[in-house]
C-alpha atoms as a PDB file:
ATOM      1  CA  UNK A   1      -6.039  28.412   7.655  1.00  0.00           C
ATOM      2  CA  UNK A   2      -3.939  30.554   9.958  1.00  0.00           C
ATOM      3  CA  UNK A   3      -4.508  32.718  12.511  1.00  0.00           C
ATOM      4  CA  UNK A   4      -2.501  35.682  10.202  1.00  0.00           C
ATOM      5  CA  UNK A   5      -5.001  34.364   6.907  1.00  0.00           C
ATOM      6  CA  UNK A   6      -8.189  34.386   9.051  1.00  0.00           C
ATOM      7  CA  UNK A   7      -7.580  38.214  10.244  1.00  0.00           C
ATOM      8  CA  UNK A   8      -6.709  39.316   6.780  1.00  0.00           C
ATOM      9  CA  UNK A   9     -10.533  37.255   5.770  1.00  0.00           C
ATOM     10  CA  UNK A  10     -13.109  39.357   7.565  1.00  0.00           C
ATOM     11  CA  UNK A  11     -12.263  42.985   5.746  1.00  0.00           C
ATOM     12  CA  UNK A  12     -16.262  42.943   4.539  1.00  0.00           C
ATOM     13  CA  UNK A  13     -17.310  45.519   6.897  1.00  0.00           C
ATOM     14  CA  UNK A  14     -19.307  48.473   4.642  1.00  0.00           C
ATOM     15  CA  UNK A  15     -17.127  51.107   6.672  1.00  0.00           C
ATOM     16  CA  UNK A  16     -13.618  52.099   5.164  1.00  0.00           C
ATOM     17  CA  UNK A  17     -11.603  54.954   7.219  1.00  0.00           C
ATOM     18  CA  UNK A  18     -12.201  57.172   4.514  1.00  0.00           C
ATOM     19  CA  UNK A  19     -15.902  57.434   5.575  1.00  0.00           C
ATOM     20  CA  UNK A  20     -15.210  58.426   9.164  1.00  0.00           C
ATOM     21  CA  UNK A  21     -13.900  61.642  10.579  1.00  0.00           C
ATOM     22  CA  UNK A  22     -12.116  62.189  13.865  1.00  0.00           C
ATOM     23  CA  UNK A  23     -12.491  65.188  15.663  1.00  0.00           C
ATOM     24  CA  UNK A  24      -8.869  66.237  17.389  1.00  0.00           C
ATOM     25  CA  UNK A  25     -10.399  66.738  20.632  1.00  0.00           C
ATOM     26  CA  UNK A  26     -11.096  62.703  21.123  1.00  0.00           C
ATOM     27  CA  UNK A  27      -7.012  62.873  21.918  1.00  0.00           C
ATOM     28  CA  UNK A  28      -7.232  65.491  24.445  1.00  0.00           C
ATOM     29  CA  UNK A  29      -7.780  63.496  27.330  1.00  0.00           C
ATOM     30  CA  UNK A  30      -4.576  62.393  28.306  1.00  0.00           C
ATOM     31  CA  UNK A  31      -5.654  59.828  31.162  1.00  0.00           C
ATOM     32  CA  UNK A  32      -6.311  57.216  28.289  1.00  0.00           C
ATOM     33  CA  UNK A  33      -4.097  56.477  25.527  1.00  0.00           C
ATOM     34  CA  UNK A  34      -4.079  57.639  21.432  1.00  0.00           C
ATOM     35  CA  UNK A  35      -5.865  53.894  21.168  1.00  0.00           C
ATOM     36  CA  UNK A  36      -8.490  53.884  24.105  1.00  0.00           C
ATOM     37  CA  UNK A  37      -9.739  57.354  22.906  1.00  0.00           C
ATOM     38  CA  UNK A  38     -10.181  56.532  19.458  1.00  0.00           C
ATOM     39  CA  UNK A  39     -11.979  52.859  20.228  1.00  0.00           C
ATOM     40  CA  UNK A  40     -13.831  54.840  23.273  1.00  0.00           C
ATOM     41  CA  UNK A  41     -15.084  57.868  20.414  1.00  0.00           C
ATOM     42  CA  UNK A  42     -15.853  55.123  17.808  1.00  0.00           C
ATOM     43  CA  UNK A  43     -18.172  52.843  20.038  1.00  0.00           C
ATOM     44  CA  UNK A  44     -19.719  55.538  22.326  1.00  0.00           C
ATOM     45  CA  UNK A  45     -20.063  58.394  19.842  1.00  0.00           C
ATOM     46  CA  UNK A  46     -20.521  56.398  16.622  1.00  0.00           C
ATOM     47  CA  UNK A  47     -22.011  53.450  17.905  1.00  0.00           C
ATOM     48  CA  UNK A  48     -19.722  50.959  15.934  1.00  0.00           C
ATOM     49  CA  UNK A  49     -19.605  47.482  17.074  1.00  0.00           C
ATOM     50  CA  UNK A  50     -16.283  45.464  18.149  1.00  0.00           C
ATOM     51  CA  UNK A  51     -15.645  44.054  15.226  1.00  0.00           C
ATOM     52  CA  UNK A  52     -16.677  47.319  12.678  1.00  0.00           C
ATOM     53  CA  UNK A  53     -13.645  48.804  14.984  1.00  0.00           C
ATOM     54  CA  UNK A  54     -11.545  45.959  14.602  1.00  0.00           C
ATOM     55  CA  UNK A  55     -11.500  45.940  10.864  1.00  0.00           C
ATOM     56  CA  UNK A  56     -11.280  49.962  10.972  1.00  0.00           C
ATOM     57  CA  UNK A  57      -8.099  50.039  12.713  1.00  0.00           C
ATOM     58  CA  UNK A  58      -6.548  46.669  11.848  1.00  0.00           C
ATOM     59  CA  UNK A  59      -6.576  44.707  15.108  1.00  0.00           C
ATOM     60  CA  UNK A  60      -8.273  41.720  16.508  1.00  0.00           C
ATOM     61  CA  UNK A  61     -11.928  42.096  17.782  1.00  0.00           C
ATOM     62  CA  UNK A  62     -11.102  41.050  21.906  1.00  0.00           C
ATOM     63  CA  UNK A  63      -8.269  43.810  21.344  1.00  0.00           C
ATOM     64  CA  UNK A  64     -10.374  46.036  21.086  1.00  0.00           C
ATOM     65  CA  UNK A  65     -12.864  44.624  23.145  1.00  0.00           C
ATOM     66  CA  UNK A  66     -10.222  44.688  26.277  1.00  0.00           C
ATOM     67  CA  UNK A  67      -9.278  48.520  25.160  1.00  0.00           C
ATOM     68  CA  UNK A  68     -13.133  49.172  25.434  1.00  0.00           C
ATOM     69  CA  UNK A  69     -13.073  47.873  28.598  1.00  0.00           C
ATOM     70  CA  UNK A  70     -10.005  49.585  29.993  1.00  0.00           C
ATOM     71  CA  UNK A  71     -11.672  52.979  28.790  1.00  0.00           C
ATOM     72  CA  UNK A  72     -15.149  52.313  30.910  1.00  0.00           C
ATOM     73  CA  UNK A  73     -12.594  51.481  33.896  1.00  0.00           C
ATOM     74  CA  UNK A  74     -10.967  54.684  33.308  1.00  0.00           C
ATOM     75  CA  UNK A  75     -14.309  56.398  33.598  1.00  0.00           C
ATOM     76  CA  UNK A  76     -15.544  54.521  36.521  1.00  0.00           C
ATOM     77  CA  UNK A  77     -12.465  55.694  38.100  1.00  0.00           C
ATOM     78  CA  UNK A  78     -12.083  59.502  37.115  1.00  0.00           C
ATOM     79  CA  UNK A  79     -15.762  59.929  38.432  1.00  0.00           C
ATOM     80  CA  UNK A  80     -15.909  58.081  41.603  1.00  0.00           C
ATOM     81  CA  UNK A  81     -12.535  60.255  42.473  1.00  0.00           C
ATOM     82  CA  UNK A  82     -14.442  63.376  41.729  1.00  0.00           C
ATOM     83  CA  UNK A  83     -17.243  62.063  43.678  1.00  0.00           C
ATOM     84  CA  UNK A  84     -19.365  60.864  41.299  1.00  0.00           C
ATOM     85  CA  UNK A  85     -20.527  57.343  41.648  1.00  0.00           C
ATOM     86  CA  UNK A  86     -22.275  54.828  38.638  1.00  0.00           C
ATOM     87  CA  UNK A  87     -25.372  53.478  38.776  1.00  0.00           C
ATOM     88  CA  UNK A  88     -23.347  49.812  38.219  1.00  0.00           C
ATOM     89  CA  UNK A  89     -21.691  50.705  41.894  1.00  0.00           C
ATOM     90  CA  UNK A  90     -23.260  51.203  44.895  1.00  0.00           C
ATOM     91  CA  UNK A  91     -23.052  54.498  46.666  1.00  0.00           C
ATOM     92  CA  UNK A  92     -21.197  54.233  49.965  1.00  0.00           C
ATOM     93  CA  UNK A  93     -22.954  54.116  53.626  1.00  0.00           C
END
């Protein structure tokens, strides 16, 4: 089986598009892009895992799993600039 019949193989997830809304205001941040919003909305706000998002949007499960990841970094960043620090950082001496 190939990679392109295996992604087409795991479409069983109970979720179709149809079933979830998207408020406009997820794309009104403009320090992350259209896809890092909507993956960041779907797993923080709806509590979706990787893969429910994969098969929702049509892309591979690490994809989104790296665009996750870019979105926390974004975050990370945009509060340690405003002087807001994580509790996965240390705060500085």
């Amino acid at each position: 089986m190939s990679a392109r019949q295996r992604k087409g193989s795991n479409r069983a997830v109970g979720t179709t598009s149809s079933d979830l809304k998207l408020p406009l205001s997820v794309l009104r941040d403009r320090s992350v892009s259209v896809l890092e919003a909507i993956v960041g909305y779907l797993k923080d706000e709806k509590g979706l895992t990787y893969h429910e998002i994969a098969v929702m949007l049509n892309r591979d499960d690490r994809t989104i799993w790296t665009v996750f990841s870019r979105v926390k970094k974004k975050r990370r960043s945009r509060k340690n600039k405003r002087g807001v620090f994580d509790d996965e950082k240390k705060q500085p001496r």
